[in-house]
Protein backbone atom coordinates (compact mmCIF):
# COMPACT_ATOMS: atom_id res chain seq x y z
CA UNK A 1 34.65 -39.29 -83.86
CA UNK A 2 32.75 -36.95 -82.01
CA UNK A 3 33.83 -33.81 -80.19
CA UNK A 4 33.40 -33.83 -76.30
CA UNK A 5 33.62 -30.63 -74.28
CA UNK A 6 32.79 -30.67 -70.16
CA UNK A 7 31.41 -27.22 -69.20
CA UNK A 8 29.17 -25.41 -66.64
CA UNK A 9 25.21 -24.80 -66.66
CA UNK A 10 24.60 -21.67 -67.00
CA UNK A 11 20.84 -21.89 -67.36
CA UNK A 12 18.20 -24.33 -67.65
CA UNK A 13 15.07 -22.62 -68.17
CA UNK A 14 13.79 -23.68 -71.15
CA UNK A 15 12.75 -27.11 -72.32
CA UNK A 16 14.59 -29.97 -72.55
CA UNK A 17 17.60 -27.42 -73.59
CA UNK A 18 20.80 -26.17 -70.93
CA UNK A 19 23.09 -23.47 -71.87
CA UNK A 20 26.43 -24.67 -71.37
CA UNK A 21 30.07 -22.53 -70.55
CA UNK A 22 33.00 -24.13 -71.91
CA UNK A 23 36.16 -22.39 -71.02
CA UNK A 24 39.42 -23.13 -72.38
CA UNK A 25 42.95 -21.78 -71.48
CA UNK A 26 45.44 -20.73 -74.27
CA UNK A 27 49.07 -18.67 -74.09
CA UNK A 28 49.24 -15.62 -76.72
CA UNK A 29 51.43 -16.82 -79.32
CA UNK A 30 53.30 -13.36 -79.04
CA UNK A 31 53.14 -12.77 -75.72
CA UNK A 32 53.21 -15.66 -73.72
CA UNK A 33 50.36 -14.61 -71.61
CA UNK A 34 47.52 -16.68 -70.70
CA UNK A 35 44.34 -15.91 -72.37
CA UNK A 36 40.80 -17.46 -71.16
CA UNK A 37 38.13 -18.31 -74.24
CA UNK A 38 34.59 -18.79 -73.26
CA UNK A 39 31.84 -20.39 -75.85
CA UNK A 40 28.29 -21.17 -74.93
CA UNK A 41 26.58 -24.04 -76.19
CA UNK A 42 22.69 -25.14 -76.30
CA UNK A 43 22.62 -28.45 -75.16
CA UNK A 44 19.58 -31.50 -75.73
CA UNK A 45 18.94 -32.70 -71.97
CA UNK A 46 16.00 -35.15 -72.64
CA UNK A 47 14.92 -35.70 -68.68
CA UNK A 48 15.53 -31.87 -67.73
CA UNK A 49 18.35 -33.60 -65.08
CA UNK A 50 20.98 -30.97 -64.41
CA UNK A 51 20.86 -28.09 -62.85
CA UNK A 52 22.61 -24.13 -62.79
CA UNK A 53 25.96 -24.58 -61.60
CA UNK A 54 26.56 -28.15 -62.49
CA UNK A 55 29.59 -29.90 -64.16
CA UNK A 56 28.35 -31.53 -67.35
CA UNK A 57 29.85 -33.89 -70.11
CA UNK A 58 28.37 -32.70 -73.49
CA UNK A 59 28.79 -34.46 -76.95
CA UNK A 60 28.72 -33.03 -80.45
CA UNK A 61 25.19 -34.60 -82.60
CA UNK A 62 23.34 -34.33 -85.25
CA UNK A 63 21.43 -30.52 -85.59
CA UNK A 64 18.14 -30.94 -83.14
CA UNK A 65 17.24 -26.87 -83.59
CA UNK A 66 18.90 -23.88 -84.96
CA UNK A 67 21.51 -23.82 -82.95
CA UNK A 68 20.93 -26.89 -80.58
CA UNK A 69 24.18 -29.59 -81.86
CA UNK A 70 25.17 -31.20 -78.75
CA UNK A 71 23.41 -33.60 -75.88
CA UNK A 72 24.00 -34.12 -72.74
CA UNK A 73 26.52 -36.93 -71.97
CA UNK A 74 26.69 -36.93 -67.66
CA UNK A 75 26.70 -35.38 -65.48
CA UNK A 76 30.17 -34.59 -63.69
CA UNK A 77 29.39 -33.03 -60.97
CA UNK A 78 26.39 -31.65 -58.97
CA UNK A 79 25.85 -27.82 -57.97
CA UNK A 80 25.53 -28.62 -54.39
CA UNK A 81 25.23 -25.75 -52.69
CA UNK A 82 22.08 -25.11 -55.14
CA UNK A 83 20.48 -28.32 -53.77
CA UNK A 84 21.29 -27.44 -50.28
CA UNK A 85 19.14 -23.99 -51.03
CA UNK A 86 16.13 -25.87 -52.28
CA UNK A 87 15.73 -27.81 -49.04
CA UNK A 88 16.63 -25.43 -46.93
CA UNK A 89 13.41 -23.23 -48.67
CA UNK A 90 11.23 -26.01 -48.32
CA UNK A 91 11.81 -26.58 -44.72
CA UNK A 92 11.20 -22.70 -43.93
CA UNK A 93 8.04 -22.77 -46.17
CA UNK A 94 6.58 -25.46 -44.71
CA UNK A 95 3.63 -24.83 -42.54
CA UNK A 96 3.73 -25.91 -38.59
């Protein structure tokens, strides 16, 4: 069975790789008080499909780099206020 975690891209700049922010919610054993964990994880996305700011499915695989273990699953949900920037630059950059 292989390990799923759903995080948020946190950069896509490189090639066929996203850096992915999982967060995860635990209670201090002692204390009682909510702790946040964050992990970042390099992720194989073979068509360069997501985007910064999108909700992504990743799954645990076989070591494709270094320190590149996981693919890209789905995507969850789109960053749209990023793709409302991108057309909103092309219109204004657009010659008349």
């Amino acid at each position: 069975m292989r390990k799923h975690l759903i995080g948020e891209v946190v950069s896509n700049k490189m090639k066929k790789t996203i850096v992915v922010l999982v967060k995860e919610t635990t209670r201090d054993p002692r204390f009682g008080k909510i702790i946040t964990k964050t992990a970042k994880y390099k992720a194989h996305d073979e068509n360069n499909e997501s985007n910064i700011g999108d909700i992504v499915e990743i799954e645990e695989s076989r070591p494709l780099s270094r320190e590149k273990n996981w693919t890209l699953v789905s995507i969850v949900k789109k960053n749209i206020l990023k793709v409302e920037e991108t057309q909103v630059s092309k219109e204004e950059g657009a010659p008349q």
